[in-house]
N, C-alpha and C. Protein backbone atom coordinates (compact mmCIF):
# COMPACT_ATOMS: atom_id res chain seq x y z
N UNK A 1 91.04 85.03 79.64
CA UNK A 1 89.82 84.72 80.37
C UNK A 1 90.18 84.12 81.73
N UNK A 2 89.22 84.24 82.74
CA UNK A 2 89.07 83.78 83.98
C UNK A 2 89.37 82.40 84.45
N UNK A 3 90.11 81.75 85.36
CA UNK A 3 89.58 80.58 85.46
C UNK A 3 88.32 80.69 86.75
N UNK A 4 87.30 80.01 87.09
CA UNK A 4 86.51 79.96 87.83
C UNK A 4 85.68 78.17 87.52
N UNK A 5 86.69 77.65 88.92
CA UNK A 5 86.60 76.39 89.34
C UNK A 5 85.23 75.70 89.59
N UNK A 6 84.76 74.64 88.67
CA UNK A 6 83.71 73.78 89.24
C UNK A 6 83.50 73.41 90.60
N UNK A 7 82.92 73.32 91.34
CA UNK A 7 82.90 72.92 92.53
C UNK A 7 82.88 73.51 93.70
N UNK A 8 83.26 74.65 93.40
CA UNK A 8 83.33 75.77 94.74
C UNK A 8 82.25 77.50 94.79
N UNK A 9 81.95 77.54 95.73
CA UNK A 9 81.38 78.15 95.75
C UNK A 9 81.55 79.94 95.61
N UNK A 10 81.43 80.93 95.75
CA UNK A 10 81.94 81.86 95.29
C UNK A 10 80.76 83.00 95.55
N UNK A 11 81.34 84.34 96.07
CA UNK A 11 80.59 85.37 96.60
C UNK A 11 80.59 86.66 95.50
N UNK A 12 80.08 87.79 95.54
CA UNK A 12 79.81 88.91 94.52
C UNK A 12 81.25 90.00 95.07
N UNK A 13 81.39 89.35 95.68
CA UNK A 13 82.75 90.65 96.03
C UNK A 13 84.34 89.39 95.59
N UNK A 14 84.08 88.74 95.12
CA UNK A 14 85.07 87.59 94.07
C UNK A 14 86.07 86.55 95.24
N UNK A 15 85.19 86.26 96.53
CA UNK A 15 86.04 85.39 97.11
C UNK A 15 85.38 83.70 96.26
N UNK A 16 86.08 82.68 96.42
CA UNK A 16 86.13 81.49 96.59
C UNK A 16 85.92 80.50 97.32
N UNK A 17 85.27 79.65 97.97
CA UNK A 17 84.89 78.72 98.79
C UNK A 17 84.36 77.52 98.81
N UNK A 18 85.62 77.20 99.07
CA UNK A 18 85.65 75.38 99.32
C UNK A 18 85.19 74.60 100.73
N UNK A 19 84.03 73.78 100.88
CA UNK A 19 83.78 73.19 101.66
C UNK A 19 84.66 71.92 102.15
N UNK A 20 85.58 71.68 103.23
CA UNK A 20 87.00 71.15 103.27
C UNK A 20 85.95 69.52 104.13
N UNK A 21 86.61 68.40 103.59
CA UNK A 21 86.34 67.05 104.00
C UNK A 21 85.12 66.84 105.22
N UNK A 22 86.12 67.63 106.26
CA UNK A 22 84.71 67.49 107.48
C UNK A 22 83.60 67.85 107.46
N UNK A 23 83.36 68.97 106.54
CA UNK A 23 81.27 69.58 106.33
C UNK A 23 81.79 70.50 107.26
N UNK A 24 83.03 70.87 107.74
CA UNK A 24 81.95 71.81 109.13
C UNK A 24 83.26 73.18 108.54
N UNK A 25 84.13 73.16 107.80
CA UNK A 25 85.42 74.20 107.40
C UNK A 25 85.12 74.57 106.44
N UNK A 26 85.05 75.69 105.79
CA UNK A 26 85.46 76.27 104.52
C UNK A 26 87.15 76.64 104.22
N UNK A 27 87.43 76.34 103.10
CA UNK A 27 88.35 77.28 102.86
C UNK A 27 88.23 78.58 101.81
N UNK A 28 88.87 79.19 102.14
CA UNK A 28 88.55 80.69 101.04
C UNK A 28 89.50 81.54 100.31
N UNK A 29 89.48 82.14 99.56
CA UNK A 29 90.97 83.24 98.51
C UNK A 29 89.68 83.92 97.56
N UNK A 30 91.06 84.69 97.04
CA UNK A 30 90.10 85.41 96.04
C UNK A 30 90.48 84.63 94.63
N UNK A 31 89.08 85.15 93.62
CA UNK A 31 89.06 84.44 92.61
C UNK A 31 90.09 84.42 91.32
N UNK A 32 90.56 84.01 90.53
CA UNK A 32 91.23 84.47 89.22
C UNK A 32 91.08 85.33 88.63
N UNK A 33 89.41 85.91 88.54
CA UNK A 33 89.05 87.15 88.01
C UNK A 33 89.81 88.43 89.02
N UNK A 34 89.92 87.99 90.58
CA UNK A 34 89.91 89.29 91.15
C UNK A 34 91.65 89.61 91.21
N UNK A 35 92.56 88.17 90.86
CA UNK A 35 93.56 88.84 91.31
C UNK A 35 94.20 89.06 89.95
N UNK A 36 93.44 88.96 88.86
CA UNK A 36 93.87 89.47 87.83
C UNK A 36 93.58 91.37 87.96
N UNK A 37 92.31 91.54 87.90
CA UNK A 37 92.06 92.58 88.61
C UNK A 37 92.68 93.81 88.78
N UNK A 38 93.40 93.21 90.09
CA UNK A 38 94.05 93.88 91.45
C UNK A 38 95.56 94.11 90.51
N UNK A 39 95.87 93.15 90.05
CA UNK A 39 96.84 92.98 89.72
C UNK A 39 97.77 92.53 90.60
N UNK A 40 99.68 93.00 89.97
CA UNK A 40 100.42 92.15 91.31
C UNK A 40 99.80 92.77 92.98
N UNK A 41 99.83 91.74 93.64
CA UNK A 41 100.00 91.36 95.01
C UNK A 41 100.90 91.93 95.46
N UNK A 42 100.91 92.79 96.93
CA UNK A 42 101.97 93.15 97.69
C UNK A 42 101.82 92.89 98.86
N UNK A 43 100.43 92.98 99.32
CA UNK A 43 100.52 92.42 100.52
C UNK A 43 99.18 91.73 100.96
N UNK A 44 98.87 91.35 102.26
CA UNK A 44 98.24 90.34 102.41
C UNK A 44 97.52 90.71 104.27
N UNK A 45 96.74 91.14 104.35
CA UNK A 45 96.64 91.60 105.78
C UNK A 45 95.29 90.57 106.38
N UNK A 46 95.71 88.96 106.81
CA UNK A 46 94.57 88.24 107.27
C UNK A 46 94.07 88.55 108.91
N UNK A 47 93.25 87.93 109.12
CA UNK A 47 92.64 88.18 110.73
C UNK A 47 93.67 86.78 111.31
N UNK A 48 93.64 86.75 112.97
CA UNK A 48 93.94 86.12 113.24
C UNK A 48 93.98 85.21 113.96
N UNK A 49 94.40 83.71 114.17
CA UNK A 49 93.37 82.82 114.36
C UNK A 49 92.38 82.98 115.36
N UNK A 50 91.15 82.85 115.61
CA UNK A 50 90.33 82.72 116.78
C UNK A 50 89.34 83.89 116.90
N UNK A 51 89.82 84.65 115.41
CA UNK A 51 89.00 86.16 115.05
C UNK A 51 87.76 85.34 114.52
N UNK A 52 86.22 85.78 115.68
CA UNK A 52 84.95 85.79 114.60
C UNK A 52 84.73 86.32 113.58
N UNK A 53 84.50 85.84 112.34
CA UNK A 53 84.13 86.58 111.55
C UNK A 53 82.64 86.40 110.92
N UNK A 54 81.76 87.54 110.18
CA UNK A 54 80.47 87.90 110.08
C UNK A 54 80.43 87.47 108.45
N UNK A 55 79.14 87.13 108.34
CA UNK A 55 79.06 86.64 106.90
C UNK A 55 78.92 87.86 106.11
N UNK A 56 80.08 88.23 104.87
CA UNK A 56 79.15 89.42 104.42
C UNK A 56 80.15 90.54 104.80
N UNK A 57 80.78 90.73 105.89
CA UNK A 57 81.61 91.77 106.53
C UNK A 57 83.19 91.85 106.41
N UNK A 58 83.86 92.66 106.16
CA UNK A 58 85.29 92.62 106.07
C UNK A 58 86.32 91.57 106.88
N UNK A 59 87.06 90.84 106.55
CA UNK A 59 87.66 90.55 107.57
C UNK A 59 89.42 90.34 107.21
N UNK A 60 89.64 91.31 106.56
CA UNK A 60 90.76 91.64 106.11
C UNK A 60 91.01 92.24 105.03
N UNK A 61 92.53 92.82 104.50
CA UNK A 61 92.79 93.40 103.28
C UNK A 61 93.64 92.81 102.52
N UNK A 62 93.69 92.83 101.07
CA UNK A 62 94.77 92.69 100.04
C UNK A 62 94.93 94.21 99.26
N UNK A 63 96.36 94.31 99.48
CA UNK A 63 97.25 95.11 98.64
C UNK A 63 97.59 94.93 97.41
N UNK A 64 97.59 95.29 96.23
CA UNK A 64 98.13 95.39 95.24
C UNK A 64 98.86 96.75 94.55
N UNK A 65 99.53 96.67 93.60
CA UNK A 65 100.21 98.14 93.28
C UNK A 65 99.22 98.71 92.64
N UNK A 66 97.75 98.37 92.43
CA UNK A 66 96.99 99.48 92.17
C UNK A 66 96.00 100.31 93.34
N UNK A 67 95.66 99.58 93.88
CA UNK A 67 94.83 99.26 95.28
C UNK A 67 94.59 98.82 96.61
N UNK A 68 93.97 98.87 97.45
CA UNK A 68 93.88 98.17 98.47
C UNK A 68 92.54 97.71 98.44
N UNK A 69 91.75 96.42 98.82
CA UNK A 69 91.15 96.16 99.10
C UNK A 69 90.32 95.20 99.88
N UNK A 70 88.99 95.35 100.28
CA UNK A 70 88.67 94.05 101.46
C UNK A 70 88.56 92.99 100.89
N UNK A 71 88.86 91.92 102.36
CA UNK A 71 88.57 90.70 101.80
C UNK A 71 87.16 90.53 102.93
N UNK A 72 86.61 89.73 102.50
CA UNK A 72 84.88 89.62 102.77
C UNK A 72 85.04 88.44 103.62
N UNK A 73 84.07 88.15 104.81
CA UNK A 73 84.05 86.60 104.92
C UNK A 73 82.54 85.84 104.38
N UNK A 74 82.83 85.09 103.41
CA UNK A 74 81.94 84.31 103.23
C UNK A 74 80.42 83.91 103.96
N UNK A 75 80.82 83.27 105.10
CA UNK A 75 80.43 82.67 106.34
C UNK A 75 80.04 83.10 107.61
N UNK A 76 79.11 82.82 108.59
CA UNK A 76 79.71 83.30 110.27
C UNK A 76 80.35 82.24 110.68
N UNK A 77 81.58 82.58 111.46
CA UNK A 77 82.17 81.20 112.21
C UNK A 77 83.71 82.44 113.16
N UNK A 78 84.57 81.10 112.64
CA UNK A 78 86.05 81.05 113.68
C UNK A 78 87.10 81.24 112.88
N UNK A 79 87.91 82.00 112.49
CA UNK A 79 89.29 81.71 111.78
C UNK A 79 90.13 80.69 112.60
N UNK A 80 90.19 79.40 111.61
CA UNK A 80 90.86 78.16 112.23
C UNK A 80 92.45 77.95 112.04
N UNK A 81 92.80 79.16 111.03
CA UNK A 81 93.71 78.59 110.14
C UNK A 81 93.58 79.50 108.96
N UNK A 82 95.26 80.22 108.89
CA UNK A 82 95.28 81.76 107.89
C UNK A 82 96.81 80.73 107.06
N UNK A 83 96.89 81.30 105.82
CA UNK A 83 97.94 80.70 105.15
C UNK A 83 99.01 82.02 105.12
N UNK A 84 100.11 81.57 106.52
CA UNK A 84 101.07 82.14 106.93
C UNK A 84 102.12 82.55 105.62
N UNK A 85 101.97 81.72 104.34
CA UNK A 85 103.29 81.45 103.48
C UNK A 85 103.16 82.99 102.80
N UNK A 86 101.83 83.14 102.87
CA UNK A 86 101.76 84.82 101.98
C UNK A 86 101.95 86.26 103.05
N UNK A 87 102.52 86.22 103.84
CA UNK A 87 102.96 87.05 104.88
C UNK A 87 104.27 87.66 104.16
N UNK A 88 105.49 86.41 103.35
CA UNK A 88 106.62 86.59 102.95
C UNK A 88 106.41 86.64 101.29
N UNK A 89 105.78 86.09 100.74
CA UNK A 89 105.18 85.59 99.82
C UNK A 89 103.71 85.82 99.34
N UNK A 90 103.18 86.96 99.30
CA UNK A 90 102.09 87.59 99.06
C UNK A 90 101.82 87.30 97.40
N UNK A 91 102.72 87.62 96.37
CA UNK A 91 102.94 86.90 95.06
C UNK A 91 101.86 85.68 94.60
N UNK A 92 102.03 84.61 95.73
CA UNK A 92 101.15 83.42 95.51
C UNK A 92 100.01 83.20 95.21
N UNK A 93 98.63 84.63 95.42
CA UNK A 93 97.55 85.14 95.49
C UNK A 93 97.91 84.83 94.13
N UNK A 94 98.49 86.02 93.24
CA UNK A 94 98.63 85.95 91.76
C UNK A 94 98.85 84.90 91.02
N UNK A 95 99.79 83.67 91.53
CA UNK A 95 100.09 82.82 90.45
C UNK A 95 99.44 81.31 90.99
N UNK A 96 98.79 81.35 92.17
CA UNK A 96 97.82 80.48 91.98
C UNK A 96 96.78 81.04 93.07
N UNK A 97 95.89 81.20 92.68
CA UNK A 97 95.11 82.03 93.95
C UNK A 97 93.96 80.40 94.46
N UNK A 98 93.76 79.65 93.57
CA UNK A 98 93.00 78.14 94.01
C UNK A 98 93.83 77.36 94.99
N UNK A 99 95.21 77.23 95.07
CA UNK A 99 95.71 76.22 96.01
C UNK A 99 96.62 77.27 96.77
N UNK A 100 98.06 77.61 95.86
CA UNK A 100 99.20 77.95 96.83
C UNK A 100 98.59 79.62 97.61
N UNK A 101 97.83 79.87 96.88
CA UNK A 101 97.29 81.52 97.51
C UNK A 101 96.23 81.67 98.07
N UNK A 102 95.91 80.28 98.60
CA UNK A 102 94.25 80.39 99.95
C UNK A 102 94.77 81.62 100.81
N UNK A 103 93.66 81.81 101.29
CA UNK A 103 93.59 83.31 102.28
C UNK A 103 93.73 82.36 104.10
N UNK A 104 92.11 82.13 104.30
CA UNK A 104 91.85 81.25 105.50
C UNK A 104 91.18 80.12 105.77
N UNK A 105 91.12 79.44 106.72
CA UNK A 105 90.21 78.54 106.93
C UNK A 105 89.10 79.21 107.81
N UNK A 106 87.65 78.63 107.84
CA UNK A 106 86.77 79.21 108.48
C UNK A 106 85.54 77.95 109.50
N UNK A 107 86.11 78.22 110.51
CA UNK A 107 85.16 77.21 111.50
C UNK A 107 83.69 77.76 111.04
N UNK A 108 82.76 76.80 110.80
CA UNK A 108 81.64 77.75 110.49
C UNK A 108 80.89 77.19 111.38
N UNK A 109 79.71 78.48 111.88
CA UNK A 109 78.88 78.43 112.85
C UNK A 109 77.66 78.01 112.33
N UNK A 110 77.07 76.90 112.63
CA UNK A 110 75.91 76.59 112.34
C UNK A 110 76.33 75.04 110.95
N UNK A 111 74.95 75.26 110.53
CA UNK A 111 75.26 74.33 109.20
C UNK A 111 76.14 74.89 108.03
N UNK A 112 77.27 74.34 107.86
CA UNK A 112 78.29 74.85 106.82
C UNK A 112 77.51 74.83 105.30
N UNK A 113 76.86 73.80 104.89
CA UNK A 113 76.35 73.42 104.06
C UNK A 113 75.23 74.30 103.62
N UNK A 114 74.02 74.77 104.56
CA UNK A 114 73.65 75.80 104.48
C UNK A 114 74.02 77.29 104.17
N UNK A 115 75.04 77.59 104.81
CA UNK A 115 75.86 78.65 105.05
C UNK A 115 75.95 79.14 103.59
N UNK A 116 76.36 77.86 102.63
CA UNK A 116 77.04 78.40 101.27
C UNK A 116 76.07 78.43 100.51
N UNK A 117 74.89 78.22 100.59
CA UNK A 117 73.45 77.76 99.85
C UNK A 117 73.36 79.09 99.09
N UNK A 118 73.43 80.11 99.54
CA UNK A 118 73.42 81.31 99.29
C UNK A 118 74.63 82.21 98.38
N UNK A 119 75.35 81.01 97.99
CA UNK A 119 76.40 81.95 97.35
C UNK A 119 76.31 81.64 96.13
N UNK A 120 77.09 81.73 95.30
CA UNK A 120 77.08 81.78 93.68
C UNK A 120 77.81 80.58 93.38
N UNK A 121 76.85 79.73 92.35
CA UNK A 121 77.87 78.55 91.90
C UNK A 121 78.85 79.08 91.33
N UNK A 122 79.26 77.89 90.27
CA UNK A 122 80.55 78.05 89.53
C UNK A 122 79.80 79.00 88.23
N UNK A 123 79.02 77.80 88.04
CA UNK A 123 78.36 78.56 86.93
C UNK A 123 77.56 80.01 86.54
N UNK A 124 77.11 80.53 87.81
CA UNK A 124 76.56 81.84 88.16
C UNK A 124 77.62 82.89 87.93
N UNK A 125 79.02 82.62 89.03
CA UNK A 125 79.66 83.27 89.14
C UNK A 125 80.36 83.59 87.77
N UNK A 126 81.20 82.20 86.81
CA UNK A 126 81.16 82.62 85.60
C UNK A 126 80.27 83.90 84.83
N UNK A 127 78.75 83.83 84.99
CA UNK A 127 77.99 85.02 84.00
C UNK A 127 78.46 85.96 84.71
N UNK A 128 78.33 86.12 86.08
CA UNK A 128 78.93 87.29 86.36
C UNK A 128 80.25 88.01 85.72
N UNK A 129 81.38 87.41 85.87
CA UNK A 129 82.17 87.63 85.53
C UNK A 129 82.50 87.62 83.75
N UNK A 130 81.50 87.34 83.41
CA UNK A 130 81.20 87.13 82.01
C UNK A 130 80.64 88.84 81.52
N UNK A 131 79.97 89.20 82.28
CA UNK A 131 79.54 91.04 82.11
C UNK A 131 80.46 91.80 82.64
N UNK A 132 81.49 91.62 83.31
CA UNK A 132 82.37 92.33 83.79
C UNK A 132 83.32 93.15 82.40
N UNK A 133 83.35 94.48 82.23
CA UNK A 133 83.83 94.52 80.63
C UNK A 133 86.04 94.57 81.15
């Protein structure tokens, strides 16, 4: 089974999102469900820093040996901050996708707090992933 973290927020295409100390950053990855999924990780294709990104819209890819697929941005805002370590180390997605396998950080435009109002709790996202066969 899945892990899918109390506290963070979470979209229908299986990203993750953490509202970071200041109110005004998200951070984001994909979920346990998705990189089980995907399976192993090969690669990791983020935007880069200072790329707008659209709430809802692609803003990068993950590779795996079955697939390729998008990664979504959550939010509208700023890429503040991409986690360089999976460039060499793409792996990390898989064996912790909550801390060592974050994707980006996201300046968000407007009210951050708002922004996520709209996404799936913990608990939502669980049923979801609960019908997934």
């Amino acid at each position: 089974m899945s892990e899918v973290r109390a506290g963070l927020h979470y979209t229908e295409e299986h990203e993750w999102v953490a509202l970071q100390a200041d109110r005004r950053v998200v951070r984001v990855g994909i979920t346990d469900h998705a990189q089980c999924a995907l399976g192993d990780i090969v690669y990791v294709e983020l935007p880069s820093i200072g790329t707008e990104v659209v709430a809802l819209q692609p803003m990068g890819t993950i590779e795996s040996v079955k697939t390729v697929s998008d990664l979504y941005s959550p939010v509208n805002g700023v890429i503040i901050r991409v986690n360089e370590a999976l460039a060499g180390m793409p792996e990390a997605v898989n064996e912790d996708p909550y801390e060592g396998g974050w994707l980006v950080d996201i300046l968000v435009r407007n009210d951050a707090e708002a922004a996520l109002s709209g996404l799936l709790t913990a608990e939502q996202y669980q049923k979801r992933v609960d019908l997934v066969p």
